[in-house]
Protein backbone atom coordinates (compact mmCIF):
# COMPACT_ATOMS: atom_id res chain seq x y z
CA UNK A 1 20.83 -11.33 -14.27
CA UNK A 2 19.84 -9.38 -11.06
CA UNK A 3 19.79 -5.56 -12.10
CA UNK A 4 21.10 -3.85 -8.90
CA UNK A 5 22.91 -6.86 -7.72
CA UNK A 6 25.48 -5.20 -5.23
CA UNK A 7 27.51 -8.04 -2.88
CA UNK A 8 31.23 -8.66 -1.86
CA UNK A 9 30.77 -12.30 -2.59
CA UNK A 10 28.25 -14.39 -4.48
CA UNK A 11 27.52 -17.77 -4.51
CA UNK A 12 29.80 -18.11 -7.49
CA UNK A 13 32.23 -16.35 -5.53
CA UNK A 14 32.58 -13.55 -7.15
CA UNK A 15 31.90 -9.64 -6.04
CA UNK A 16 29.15 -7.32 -8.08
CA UNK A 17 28.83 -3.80 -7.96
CA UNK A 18 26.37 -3.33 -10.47
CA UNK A 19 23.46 -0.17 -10.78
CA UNK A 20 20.26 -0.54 -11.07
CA UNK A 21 19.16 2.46 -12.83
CA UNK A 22 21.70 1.82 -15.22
CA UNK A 23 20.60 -2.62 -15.55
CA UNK A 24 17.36 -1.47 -16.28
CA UNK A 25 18.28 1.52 -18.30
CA UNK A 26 20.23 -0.95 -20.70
CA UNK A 27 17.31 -3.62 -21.08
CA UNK A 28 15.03 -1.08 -22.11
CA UNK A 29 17.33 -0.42 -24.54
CA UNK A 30 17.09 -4.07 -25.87
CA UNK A 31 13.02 -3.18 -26.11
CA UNK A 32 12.57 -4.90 -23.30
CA UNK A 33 9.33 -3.53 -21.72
CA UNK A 34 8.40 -6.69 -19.09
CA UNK A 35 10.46 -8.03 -16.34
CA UNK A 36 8.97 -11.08 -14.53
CA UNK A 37 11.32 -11.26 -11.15
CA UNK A 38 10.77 -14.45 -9.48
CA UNK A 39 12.43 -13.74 -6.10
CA UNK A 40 11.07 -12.60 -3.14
CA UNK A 41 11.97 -8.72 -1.57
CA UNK A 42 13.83 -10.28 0.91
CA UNK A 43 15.93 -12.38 -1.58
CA UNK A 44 16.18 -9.08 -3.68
CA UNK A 45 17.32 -7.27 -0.47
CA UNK A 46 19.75 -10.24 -0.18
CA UNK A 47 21.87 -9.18 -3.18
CA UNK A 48 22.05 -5.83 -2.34
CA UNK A 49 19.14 -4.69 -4.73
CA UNK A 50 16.65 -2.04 -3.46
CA UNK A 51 13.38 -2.95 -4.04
CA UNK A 52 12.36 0.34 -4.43
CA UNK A 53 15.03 1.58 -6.80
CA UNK A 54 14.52 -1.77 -9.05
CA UNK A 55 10.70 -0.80 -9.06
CA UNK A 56 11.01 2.80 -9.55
CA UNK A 57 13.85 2.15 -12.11
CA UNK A 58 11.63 0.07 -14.11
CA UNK A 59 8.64 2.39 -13.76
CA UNK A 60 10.89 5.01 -15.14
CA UNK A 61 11.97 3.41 -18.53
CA UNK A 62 8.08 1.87 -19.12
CA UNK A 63 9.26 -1.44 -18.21
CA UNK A 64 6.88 -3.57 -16.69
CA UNK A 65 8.03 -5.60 -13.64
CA UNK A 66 5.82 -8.58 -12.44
CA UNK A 67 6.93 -9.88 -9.06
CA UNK A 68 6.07 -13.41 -8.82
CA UNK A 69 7.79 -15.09 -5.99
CA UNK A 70 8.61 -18.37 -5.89
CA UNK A 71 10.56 -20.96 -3.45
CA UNK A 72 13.62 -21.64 -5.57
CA UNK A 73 13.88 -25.57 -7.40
CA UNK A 74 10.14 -25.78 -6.69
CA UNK A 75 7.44 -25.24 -9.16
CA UNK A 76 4.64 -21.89 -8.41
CA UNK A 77 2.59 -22.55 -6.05
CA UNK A 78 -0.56 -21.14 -7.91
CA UNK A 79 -0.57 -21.98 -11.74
CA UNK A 80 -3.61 -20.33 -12.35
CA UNK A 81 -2.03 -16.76 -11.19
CA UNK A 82 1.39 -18.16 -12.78
């Protein structure tokens, strides 16, 4: 799931609308108090997510998000940070 995601047409081909404060605001209602988000800003800002929003959003409900960027189908390129 991308909290925030916000596109006319995904690669399943199918259109999201979703909001972020609310994403988040549900998953840290599920106890959920880390968030490890493995795309880059750019691929955030690709599906209509706003980095800040998704950052402050978390920040707001005492989830923790880890960015941790990695090239998609290919392992981290630092396991020792990973």
């Amino acid at each position: 799931m991308c909290p925030g995601k916000n596109i006319s047409q995904g690669r399943d081909g199918k259109s999201y609308a979703r909001n972020i404060a609310e994403d988040v605001a549900y998953m840290g209602s599920l106890d959920i108090t880390t968030i490890v988000c493995l795309l880059n800003d750019y691929e955030v800002r690709s599906v209509g997510c706003d980095v800040k929003k998704y950052a402050e959003s978390c920040s707001k409900q005492g989830i923790e998000l880890i960015k941790y960027p990695i090239i998609e189908m290919a392992p981290p390129e630092d396991f020792d940070s990973f």
